[in-house]
N, C-alpha and C. Protein backbone atom coordinates (compact mmCIF):
# COMPACT_ATOMS: atom_id res chain seq x y z
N UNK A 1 41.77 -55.34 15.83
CA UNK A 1 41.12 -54.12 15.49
C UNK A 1 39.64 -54.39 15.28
N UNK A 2 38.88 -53.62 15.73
CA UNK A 2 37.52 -53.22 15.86
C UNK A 2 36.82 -52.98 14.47
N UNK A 3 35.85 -53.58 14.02
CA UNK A 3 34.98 -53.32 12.91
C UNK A 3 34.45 -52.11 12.97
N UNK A 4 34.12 -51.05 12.21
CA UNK A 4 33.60 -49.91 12.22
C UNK A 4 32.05 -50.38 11.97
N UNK A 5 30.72 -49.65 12.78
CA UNK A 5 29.87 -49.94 12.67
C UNK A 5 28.76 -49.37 11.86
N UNK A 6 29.68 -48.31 11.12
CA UNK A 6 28.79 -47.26 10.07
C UNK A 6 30.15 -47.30 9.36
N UNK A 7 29.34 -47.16 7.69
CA UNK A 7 30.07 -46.75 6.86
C UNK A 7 30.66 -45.05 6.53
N UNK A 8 31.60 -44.89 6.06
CA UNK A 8 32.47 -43.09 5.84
C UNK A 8 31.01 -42.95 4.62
N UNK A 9 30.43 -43.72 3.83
CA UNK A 9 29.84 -43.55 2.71
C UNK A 9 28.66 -42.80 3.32
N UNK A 10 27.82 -43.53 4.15
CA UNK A 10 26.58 -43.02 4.61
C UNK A 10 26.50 -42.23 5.50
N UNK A 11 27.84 -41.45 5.94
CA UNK A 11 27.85 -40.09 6.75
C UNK A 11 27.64 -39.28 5.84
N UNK A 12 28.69 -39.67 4.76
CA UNK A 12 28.76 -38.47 3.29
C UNK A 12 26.97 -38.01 2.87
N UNK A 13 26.23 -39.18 2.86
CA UNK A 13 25.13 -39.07 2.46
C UNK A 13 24.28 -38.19 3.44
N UNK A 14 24.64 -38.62 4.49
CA UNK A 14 23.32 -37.66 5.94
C UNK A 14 24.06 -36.55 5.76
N UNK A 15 25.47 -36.20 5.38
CA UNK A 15 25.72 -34.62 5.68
C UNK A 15 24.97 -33.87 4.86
N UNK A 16 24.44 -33.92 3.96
CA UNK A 16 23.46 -33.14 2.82
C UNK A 16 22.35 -32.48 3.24
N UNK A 17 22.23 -31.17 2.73
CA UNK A 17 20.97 -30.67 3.31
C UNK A 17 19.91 -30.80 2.60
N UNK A 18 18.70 -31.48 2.69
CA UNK A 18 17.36 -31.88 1.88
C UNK A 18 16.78 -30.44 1.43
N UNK A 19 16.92 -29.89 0.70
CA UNK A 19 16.58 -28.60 0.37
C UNK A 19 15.17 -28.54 0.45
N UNK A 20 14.27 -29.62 -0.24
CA UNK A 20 12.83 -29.69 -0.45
C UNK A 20 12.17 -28.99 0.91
N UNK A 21 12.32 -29.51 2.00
CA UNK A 21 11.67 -28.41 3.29
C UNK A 21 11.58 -27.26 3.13
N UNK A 22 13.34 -26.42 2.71
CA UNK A 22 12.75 -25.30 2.60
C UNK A 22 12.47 -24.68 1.52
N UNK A 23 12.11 -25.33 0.24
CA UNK A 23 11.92 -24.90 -1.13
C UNK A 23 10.65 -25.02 -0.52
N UNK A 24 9.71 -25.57 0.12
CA UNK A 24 8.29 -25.71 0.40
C UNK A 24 8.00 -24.07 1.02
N UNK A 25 8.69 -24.32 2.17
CA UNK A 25 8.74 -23.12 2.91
C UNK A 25 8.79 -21.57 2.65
N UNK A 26 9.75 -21.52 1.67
CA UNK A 26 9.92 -20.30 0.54
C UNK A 26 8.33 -20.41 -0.06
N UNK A 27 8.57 -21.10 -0.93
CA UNK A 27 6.88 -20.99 -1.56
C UNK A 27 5.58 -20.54 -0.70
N UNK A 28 5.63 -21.26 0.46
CA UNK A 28 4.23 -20.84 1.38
C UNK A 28 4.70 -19.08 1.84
N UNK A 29 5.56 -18.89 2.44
CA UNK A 29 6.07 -17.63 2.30
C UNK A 29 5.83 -16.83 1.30
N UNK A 30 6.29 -16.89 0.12
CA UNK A 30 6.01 -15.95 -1.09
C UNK A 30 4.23 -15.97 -1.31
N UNK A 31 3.32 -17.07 -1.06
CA UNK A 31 1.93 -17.71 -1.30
C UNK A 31 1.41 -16.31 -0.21
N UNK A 32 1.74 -15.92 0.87
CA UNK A 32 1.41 -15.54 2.15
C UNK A 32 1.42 -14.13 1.94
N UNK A 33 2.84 -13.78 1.37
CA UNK A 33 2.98 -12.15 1.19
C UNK A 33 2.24 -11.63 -0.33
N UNK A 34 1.90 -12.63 -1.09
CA UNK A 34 0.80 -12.19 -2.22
C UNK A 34 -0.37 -11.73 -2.32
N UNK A 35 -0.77 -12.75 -1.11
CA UNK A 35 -1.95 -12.87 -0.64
C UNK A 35 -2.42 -11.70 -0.43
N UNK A 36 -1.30 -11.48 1.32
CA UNK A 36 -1.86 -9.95 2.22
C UNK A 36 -1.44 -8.81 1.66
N UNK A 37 -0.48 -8.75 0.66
CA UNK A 37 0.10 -7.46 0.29
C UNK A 37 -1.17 -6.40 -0.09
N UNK A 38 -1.91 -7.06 -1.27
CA UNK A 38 -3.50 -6.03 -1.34
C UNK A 38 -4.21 -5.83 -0.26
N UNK A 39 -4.20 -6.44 1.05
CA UNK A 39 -5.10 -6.34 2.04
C UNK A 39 -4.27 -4.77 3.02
N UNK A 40 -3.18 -5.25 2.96
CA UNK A 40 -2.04 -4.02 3.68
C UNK A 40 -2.57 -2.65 2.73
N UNK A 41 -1.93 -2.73 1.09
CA UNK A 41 -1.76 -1.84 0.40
C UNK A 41 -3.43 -0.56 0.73
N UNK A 42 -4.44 -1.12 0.89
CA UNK A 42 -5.83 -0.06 0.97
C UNK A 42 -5.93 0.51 1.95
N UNK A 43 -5.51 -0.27 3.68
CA UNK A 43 -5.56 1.00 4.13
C UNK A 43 -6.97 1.35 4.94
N UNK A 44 -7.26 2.06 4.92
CA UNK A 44 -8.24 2.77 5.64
C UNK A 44 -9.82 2.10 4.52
N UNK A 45 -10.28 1.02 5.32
CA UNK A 45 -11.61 1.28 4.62
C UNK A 45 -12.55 2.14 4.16
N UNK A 46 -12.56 2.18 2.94
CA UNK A 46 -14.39 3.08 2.72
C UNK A 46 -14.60 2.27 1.09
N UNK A 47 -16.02 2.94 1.02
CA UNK A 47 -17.06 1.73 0.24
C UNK A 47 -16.79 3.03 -1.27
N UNK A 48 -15.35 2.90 -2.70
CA UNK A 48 -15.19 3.72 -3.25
C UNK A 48 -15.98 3.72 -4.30
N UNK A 49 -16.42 4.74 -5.10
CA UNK A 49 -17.49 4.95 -6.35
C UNK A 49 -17.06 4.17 -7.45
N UNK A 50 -17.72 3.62 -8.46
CA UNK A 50 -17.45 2.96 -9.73
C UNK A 50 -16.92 4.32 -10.51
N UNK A 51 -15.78 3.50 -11.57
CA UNK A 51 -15.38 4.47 -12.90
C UNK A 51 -14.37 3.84 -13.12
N UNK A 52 -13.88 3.97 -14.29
CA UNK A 52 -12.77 3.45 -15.70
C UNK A 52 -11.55 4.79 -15.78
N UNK A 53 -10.72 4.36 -15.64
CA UNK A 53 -9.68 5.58 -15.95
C UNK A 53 -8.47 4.68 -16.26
N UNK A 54 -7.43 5.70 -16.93
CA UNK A 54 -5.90 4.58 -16.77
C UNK A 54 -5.38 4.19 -15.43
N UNK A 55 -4.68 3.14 -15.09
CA UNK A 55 -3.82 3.28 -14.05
C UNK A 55 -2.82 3.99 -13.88
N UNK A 56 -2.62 4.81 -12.98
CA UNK A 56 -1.25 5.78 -12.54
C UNK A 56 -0.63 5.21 -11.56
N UNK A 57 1.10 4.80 -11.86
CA UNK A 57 1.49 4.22 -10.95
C UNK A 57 2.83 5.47 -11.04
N UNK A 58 3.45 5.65 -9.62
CA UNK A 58 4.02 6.86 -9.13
C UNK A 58 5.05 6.09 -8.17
N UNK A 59 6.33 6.18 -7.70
CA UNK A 59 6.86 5.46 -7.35
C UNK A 59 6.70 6.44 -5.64
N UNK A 60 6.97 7.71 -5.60
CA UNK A 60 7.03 8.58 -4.52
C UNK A 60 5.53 8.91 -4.78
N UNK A 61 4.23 8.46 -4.11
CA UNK A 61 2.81 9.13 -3.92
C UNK A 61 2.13 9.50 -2.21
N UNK A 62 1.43 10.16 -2.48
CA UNK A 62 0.71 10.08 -0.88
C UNK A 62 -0.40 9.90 -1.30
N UNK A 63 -1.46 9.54 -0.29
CA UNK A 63 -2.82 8.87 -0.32
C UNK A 63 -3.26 9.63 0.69
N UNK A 64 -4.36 10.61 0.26
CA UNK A 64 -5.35 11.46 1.50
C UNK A 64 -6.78 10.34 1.27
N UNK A 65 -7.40 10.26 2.15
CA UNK A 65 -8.76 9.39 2.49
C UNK A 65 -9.05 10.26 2.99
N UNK A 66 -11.02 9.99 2.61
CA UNK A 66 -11.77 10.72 3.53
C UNK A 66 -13.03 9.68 3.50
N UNK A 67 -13.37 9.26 4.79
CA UNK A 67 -14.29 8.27 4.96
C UNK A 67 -15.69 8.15 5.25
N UNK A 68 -16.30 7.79 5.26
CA UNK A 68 -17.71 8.34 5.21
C UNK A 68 -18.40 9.84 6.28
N UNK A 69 -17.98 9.77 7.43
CA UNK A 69 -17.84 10.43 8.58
C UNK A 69 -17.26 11.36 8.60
N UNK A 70 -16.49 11.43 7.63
CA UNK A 70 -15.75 13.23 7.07
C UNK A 70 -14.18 13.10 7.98
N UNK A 71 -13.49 11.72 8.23
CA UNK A 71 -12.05 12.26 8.91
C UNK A 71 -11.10 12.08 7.72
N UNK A 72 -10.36 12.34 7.94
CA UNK A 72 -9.62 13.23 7.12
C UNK A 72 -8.33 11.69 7.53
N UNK A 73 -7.24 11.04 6.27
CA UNK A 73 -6.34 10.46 6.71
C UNK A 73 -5.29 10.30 5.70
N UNK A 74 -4.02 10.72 5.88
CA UNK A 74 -2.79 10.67 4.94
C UNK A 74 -1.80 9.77 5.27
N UNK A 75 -1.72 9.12 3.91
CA UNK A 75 -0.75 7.92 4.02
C UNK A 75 -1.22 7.13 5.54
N UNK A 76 -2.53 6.63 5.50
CA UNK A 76 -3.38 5.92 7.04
C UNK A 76 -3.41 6.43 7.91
N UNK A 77 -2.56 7.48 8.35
CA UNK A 77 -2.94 8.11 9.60
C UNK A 77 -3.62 9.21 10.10
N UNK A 78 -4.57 9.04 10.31
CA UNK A 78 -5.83 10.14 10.86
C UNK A 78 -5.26 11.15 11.08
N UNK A 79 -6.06 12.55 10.89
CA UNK A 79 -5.21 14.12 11.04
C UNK A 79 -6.35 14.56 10.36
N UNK A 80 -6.25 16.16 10.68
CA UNK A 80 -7.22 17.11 11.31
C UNK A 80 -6.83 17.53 9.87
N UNK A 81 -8.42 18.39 9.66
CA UNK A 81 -7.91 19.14 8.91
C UNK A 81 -7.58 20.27 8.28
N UNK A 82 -7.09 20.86 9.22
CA UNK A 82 -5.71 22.10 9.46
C UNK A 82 -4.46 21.53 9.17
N UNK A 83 -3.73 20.17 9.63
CA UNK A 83 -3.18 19.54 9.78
C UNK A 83 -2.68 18.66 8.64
N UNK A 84 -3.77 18.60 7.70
CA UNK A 84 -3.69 17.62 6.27
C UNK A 84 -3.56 18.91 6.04
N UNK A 85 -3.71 20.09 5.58
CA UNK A 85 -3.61 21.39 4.82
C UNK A 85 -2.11 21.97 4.54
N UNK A 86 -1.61 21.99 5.95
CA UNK A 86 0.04 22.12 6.38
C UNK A 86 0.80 20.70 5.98
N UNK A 87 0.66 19.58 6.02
CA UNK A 87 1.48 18.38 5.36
C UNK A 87 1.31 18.99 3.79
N UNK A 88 -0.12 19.10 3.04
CA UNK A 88 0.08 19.54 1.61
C UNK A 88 0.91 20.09 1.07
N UNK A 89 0.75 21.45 2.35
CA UNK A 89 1.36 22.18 1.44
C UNK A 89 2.85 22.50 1.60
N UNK A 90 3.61 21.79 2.28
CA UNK A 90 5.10 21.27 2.65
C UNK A 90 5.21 20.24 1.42
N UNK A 91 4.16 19.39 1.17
CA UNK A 91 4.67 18.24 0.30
C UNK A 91 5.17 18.90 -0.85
N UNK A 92 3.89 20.05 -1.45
CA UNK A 92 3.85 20.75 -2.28
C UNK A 92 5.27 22.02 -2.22
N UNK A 93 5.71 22.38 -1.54
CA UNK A 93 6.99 23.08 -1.51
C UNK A 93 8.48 22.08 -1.52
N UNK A 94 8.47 20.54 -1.11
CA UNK A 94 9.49 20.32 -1.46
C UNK A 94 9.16 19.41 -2.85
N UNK A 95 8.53 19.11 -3.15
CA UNK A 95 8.14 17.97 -4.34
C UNK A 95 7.08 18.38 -5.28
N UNK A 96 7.36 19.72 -5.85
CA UNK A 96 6.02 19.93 -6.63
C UNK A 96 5.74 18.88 -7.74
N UNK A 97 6.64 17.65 -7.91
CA UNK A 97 6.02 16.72 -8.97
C UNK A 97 5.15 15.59 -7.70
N UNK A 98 5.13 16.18 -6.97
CA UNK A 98 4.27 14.58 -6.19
C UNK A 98 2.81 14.39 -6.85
N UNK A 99 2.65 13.29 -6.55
CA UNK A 99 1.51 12.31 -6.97
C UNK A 99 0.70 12.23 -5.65
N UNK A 100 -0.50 12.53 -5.93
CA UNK A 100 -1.77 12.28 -4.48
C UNK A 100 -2.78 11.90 -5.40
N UNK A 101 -2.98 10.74 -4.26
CA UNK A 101 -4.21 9.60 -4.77
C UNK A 101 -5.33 10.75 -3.44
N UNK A 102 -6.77 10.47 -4.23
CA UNK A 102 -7.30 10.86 -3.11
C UNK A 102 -8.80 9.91 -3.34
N UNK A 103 -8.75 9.12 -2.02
CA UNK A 103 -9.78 8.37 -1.73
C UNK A 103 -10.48 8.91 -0.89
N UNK A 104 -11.93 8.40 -1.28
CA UNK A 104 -13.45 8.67 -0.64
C UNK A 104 -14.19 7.85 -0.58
N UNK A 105 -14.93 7.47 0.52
CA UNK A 105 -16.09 6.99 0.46
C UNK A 105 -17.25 7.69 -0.48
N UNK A 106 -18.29 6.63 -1.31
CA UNK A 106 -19.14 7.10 -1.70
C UNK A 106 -20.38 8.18 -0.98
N UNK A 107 -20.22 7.73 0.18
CA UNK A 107 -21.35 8.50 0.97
C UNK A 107 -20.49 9.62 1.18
N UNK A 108 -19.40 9.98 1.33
CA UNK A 108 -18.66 11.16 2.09
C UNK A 108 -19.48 12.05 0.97
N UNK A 109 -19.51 13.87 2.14
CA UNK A 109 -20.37 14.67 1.47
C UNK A 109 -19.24 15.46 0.73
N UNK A 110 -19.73 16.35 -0.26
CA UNK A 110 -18.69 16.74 -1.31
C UNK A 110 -18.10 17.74 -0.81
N UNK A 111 -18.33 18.52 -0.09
CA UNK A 111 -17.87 19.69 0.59
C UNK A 111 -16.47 18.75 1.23
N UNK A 112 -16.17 17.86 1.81
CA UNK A 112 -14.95 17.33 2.16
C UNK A 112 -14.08 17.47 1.09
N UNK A 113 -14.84 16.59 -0.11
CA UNK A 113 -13.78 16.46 -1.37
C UNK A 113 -13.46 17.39 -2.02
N UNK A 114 -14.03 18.73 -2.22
CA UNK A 114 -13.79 19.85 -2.43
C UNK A 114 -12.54 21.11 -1.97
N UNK A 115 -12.43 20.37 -0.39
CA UNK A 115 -11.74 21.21 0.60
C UNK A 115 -10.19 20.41 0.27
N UNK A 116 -10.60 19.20 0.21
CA UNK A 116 -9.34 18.85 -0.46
C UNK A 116 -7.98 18.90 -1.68
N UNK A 117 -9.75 19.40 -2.56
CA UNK A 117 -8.95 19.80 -3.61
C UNK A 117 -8.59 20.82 -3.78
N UNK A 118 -8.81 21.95 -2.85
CA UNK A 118 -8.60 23.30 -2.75
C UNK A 118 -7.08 23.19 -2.06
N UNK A 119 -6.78 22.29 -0.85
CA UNK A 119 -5.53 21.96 -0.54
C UNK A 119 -4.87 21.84 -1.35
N UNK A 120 -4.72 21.28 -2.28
CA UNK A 120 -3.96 20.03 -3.24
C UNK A 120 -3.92 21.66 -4.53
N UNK A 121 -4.70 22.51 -4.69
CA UNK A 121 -4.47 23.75 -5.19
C UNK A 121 -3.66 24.71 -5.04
N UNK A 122 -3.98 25.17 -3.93
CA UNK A 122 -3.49 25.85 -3.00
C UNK A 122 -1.71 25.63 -2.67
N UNK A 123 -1.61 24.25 -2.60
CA UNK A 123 -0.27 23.64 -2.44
C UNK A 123 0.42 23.15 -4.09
N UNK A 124 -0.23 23.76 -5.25
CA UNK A 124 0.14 23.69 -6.35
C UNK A 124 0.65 22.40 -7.06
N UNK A 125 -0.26 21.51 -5.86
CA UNK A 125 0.41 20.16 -6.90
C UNK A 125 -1.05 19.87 -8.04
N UNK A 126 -0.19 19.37 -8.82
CA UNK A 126 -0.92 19.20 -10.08
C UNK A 126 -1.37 18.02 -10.41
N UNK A 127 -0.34 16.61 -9.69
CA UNK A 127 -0.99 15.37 -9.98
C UNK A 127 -1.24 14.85 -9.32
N UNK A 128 -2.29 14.50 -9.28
CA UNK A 128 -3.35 14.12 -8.23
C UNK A 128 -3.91 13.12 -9.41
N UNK A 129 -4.75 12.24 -8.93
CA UNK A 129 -5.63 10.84 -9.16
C UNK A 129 -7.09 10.95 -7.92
N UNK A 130 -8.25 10.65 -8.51
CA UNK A 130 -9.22 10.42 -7.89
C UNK A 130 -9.47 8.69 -8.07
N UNK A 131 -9.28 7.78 -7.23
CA UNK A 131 -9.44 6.87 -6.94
C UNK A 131 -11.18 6.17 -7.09
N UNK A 132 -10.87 5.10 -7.76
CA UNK A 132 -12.79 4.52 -8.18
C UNK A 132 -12.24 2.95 -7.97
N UNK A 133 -13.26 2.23 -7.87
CA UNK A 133 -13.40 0.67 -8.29
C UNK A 133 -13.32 0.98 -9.69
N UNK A 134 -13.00 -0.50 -10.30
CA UNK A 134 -13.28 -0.53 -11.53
C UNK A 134 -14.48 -1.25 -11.82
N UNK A 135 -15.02 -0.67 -12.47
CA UNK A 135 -16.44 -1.03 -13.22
C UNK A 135 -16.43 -2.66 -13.83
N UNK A 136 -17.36 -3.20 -13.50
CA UNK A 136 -17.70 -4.40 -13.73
C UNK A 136 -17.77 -4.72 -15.39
């Protein structure tokens, strides 16, 4: 009979899975989605005004933007605005507790932000948030 040329012991040992690879891996993963999650969460650039207020956090919200150039964009996607007026005021007939953030560029002229809030009236929602940096 034939000598065996590996031990039953040191198979037992290679069958193991080294977890450390992917405990690394998890981590750079979780490192990655921390990172970009604030970069995702804003959205439509514009340059927003300083001010101090509480934070309002809303689990069901929409986000209207209006960017320096006067377009008009809900929850990121660009729309007219006839178009943002009719989403309002649907939001506002099935969800009169909704939450609208409404972002602006500082340069945007006020007559935009105005027309908005006449929407956001008009469609009888009540909580709304005006969006700022926070003050240094």
């Amino acid at each position: 009979m034939s000598k065996r040329k590996t031990s039953l012991i040191a198979l037992r040992e290679i069958s193991e899975i080294n977890m450390t690879p992917l405990m690394d891996l998890t981590f750079i993963l979780l490192i990655t989605f921390i990172i970009t999650f604030p970069l995702i969460e804003q959205g439509i650039p514009v340059d927003l005004p300083k001010g101090s207020a509480n934070e309002l956090k809303e689990p069901e919200a929409r986000s209207i933007t209006v960017d320096a150039r006067g377009n008009f964009f809900l929850d990121d996607l660009k729309i007219s605005k006839e178009e943002l007026a009719e989403e309002i005021r649907v939001t506002g007939q099935f969800n009169p507790d909704a939450v609208v953030y409404v972002r602006a560029d500082k340069k945007t002229v006020y007559e935009h932000i105005a027309a908005v809030m006449q929407m956001l009236h008009d469609a009888q929602i009540t909580r709304m948030a005006l969006v700022t940096q926070a003050e240094e």
